[in-house]
Protein backbone atom coordinates (compact mmCIF):
# COMPACT_ATOMS: atom_id res chain seq x y z
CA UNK A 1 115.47 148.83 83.84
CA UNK A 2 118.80 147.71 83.22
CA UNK A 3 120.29 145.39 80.49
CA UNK A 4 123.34 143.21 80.83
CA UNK A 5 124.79 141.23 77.76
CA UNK A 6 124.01 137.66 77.16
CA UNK A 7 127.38 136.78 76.30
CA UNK A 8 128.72 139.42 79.83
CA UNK A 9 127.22 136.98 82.00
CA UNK A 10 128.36 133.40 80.26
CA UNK A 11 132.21 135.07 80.11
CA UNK A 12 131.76 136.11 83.78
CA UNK A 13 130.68 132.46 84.53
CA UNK A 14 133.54 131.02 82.87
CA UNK A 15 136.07 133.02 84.66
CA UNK A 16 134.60 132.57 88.06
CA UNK A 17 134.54 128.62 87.63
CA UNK A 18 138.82 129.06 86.40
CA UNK A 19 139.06 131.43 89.93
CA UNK A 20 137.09 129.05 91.86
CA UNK A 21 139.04 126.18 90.76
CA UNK A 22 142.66 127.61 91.14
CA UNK A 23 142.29 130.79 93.77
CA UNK A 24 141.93 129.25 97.30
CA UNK A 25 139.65 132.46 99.03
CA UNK A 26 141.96 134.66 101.31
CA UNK A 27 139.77 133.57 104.51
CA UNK A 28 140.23 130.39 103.96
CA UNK A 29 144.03 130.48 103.30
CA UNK A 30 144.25 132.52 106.62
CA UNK A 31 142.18 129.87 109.11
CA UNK A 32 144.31 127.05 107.35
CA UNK A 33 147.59 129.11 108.52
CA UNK A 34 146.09 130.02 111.58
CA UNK A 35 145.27 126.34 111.94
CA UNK A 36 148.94 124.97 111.22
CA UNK A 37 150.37 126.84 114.06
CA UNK A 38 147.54 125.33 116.19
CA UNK A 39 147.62 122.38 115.22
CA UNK A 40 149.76 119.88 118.11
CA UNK A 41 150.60 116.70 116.79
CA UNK A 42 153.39 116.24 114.13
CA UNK A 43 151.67 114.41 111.17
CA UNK A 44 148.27 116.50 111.27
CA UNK A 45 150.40 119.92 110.94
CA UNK A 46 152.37 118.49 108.02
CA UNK A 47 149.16 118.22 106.30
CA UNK A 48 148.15 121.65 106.73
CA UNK A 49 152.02 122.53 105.53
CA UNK A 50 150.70 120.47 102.59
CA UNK A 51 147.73 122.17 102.25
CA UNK A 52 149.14 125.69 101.82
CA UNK A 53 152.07 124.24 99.41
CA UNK A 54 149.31 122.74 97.14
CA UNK A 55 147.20 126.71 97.24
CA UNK A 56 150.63 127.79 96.63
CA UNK A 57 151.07 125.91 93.70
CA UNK A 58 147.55 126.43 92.30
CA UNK A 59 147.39 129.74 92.19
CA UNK A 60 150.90 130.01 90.59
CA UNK A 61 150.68 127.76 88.47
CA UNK A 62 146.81 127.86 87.46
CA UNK A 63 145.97 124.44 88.39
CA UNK A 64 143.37 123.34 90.01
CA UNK A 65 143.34 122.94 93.71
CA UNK A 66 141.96 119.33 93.41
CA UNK A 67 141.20 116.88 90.43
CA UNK A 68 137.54 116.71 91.74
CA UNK A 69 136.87 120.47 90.55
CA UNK A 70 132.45 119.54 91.73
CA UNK A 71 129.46 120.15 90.82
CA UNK A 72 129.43 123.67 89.97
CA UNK A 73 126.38 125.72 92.29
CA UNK A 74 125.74 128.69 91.97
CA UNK A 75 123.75 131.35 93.93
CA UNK A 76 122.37 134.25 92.47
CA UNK A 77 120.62 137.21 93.69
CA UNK A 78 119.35 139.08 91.00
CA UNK A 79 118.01 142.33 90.80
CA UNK A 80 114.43 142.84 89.95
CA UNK A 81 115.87 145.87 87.79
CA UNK A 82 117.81 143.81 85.41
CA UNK A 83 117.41 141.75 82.78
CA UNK A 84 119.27 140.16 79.98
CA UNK A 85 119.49 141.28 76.04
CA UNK A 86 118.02 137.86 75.25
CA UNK A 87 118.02 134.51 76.68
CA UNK A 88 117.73 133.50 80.10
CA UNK A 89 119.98 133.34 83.12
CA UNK A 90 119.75 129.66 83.45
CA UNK A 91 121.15 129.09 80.03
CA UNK A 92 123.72 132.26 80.47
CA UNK A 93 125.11 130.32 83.64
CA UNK A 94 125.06 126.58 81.87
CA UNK A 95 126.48 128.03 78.60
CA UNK A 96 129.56 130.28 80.91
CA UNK A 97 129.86 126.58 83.35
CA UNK A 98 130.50 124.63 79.62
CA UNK A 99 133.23 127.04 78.93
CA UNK A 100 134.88 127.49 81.51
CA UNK A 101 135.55 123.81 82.31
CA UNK A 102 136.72 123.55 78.87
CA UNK A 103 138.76 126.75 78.99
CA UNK A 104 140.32 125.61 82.45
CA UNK A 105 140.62 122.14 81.55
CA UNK A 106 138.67 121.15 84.47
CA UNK A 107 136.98 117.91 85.10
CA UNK A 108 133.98 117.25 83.96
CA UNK A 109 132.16 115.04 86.17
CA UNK A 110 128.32 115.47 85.70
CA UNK A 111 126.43 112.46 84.56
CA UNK A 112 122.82 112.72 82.72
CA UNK A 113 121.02 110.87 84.55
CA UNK A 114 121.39 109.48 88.47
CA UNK A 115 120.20 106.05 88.35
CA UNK A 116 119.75 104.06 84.71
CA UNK A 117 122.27 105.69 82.19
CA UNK A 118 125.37 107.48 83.81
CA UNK A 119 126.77 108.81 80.80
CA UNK A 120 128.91 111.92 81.44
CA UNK A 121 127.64 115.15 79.64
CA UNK A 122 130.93 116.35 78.90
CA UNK A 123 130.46 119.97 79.87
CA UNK A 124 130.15 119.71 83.45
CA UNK A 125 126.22 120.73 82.93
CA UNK A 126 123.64 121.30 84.05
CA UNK A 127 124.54 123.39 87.40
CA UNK A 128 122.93 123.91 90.16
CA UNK A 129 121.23 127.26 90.29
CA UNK A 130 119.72 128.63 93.66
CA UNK A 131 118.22 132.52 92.07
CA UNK A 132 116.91 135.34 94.57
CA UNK A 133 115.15 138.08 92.76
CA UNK A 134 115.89 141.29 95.28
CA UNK A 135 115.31 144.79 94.69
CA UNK A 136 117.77 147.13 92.88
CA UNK A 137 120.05 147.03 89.57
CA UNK A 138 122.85 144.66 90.72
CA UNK A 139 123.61 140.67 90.41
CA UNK A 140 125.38 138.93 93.00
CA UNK A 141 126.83 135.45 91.81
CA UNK A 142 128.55 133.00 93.72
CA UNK A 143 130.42 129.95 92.27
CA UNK A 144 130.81 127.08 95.22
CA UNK A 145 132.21 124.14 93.50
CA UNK A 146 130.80 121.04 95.29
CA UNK A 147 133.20 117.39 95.05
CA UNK A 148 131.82 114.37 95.61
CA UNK A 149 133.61 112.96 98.53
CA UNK A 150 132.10 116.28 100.77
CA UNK A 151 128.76 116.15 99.18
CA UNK A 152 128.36 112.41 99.69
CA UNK A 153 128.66 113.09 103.54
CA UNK A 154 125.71 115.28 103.83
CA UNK A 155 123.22 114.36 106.14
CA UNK A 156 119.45 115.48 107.39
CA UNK A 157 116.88 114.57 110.22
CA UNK A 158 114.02 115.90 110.93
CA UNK A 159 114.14 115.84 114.58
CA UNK A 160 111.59 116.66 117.18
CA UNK A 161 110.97 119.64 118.59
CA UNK A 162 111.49 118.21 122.22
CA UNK A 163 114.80 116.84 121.09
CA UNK A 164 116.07 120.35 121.32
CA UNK A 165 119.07 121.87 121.49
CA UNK A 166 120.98 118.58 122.63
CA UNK A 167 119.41 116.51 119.90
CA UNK A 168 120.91 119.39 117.68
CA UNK A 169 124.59 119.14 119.18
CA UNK A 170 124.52 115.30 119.27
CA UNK A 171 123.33 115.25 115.05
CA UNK A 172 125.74 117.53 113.83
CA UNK A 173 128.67 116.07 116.01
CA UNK A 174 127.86 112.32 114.91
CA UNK A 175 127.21 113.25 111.92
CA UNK A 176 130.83 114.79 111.19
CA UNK A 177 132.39 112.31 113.38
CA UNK A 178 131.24 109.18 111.30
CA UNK A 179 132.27 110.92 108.22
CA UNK A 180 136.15 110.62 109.41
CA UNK A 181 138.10 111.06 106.49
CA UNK A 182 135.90 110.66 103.57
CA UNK A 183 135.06 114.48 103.57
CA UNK A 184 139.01 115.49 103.64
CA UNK A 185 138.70 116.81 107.16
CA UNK A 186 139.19 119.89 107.99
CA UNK A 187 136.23 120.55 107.20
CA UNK A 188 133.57 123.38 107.10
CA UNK A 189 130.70 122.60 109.17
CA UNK A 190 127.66 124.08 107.67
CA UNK A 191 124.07 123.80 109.33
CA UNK A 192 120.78 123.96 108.83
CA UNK A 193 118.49 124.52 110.99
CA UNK A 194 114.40 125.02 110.28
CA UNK A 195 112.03 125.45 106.89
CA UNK A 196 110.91 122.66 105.72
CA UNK A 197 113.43 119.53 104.71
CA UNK A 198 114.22 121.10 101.62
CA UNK A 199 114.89 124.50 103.16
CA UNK A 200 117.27 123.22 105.60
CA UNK A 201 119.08 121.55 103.36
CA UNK A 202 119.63 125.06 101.41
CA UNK A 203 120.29 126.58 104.47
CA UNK A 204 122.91 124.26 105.30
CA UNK A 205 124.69 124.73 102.07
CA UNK A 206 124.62 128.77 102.01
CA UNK A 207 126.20 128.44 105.48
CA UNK A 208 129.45 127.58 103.94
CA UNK A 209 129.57 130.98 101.70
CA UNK A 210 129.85 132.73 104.72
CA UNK A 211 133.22 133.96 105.75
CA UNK A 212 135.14 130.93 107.29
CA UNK A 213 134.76 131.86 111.33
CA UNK A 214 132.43 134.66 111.32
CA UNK A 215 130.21 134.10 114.12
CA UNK A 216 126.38 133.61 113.54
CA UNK A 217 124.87 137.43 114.25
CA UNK A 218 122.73 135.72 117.00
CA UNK A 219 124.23 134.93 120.20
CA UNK A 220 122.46 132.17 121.15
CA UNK A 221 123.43 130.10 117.85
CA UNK A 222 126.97 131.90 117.74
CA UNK A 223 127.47 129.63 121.35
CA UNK A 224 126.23 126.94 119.58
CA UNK A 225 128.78 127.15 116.99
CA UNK A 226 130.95 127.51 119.50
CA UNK A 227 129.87 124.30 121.04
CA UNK A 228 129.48 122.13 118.20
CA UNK A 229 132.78 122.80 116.80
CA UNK A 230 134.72 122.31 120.43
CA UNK A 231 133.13 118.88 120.03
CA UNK A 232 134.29 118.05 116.41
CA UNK A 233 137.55 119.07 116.95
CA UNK A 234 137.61 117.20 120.38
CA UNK A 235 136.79 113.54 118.61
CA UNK A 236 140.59 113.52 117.18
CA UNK A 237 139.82 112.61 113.74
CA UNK A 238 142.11 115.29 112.18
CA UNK A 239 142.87 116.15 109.25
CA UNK A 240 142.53 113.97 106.66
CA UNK A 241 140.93 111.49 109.21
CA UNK A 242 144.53 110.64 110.89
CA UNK A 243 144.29 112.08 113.73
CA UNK A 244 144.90 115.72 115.50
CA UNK A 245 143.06 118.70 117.11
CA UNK A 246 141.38 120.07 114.46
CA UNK A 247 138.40 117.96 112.88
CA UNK A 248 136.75 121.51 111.17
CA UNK A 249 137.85 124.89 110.64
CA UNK A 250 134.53 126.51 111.76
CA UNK A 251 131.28 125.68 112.41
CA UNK A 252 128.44 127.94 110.57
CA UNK A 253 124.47 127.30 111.60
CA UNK A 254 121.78 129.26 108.90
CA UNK A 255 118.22 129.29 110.60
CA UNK A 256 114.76 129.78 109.49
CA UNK A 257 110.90 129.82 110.64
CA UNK A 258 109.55 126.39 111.05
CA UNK A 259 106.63 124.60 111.42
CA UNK A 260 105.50 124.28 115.26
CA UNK A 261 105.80 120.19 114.72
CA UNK A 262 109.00 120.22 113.39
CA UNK A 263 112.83 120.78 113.64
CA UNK A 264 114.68 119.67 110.51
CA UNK A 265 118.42 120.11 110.95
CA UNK A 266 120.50 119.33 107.75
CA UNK A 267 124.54 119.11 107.64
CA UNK A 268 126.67 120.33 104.48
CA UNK A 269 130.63 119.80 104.31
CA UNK A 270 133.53 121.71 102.77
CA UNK A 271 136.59 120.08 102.53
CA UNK A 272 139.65 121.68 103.52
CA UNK A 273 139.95 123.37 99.71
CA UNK A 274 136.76 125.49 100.41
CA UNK A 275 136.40 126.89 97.09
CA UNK A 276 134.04 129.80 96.26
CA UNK A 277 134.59 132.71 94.18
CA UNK A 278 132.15 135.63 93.62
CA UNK A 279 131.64 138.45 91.73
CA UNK A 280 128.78 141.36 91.48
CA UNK A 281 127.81 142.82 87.98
């Protein structure tokens, strides 16, 4: 059995949520570049000139890439050798999200309570914690940051299973479509496809960690990446909703086992600031 430090993993926290805010991932800073050369019409490829300028300047100057700095969520996959010298992980990762917000001077935007009293909490907790026990000594924790204006264009159906593939296409393309410019296109497109409508919800969101293009291992749903994202990008909305060839930046489907009466698809956005930062202890 091995023992990590309380006060190791709440540090760690707090320095992944300043990285996360500040260190636009290398992938992502190479699609957006790859993206500005593609991109055709005069106004859309200014914004991803902007785009790069504003990483630029984050990382430099240790600001954060947007004033929304989101929701923090975390996933963890924790080994089933480890544990911690006291405490538990949900409080390690809540006490580490409180400091580093504070540290980073990051907005805090949580709220106690959804409906009746939306009084801020001040320390940008509770997060969101999605924990995977799997064998071995070693945590994996990812920080994905989650703003409102992406988040708030999320969208699920539970579809029927003789709607298909088509009914799949035609959800996830009206769904980013109708968004326009609310989710600061380009986005990430990530899917969701199976479970239950809770599951492909998840899956939808862990779709974004993945590295921005990397096809689906699957064929068959790789094509349909392919597909879906030809569509997007065909509507014109551009970035920022303005107009231009590129609507999203990739297209990523997770699938799981379903039940034999049902096909729940479920859509998650990045923005164009795709922020994630990782690290394994």
């Amino acid at each position: 059995m091995r023992t990590i430090a309380f006060d190791t993993v709440v540090e760690t926290i707090a320095r992944l949520c300043g990285e996360a805010a500040c260190d636009l991932p290398a992938d992502v800073l190479e699609k957006l570049e790859e993206s500005a050369r593609r991109e055709t019409g005069a106004l859309a490829a200014d914004f991803f000139r902007q785009y790069l300028d504003n990483a630029a300047i984050a990382r430099r100057e240790r600001l954060p890439l947007c004033q929304d700095t989101g929701f923090a969520v975390y996933f963890i996959e924790c080994g089933e050798a480890v544990r911690l010298d006291r405490g538990g992980w949900i409080d390690a990762v809540n006490a580490g999200t409180a400091l580093g917000y504070e540290r980073g001077y990051l907005r805090k935007s949580i709220v106690a309570d959804p409906l009746f009293e939306r009084k801020n909490t001040r320390d940008n907790t509770p997060a969101v914690v999605h924990f995977t026990p799997v064998p071995g000594d070693r945590v994996r924790i990812v920080l994905a940051p989650k703003g409102g204006g992406s988040e708030n264009m999320s969208a699920l159906k539970m579809l029927k299973p003789s709607d298909g593939r088509a009914g799949v296409v035609d959800f996830v393309v009206s769904s980013v479509t109708a968004a326009g410019g609310s989710p600061c296109p380009p986005t990430i497109v990530g899917v969701g496809i199976g479970g239950t409508m809770e599951k492909a919800v998840e899956l939808a969101k862990r779709a974004l960690l993945r590295r921005v293009g990397m096809p689906h291992p699957d064929e068959r749903y790789a094509e349909l990446e392919r597909e879906i994202l030809e569509k997007i990008n065909a509507s014109g909305v551009g970035p920022q909703g303005l107009g231009g060839a590129i609507t999203a930046l990739a297209v990523h489907i997770e699938n799981f086992p379903c039940h034999l009466a049902s096909l729940p698809v479920a859509v998650n956005l990045n923005c164009h600031a795709a922020r994630h930062a990782e690290v394994i202890l």
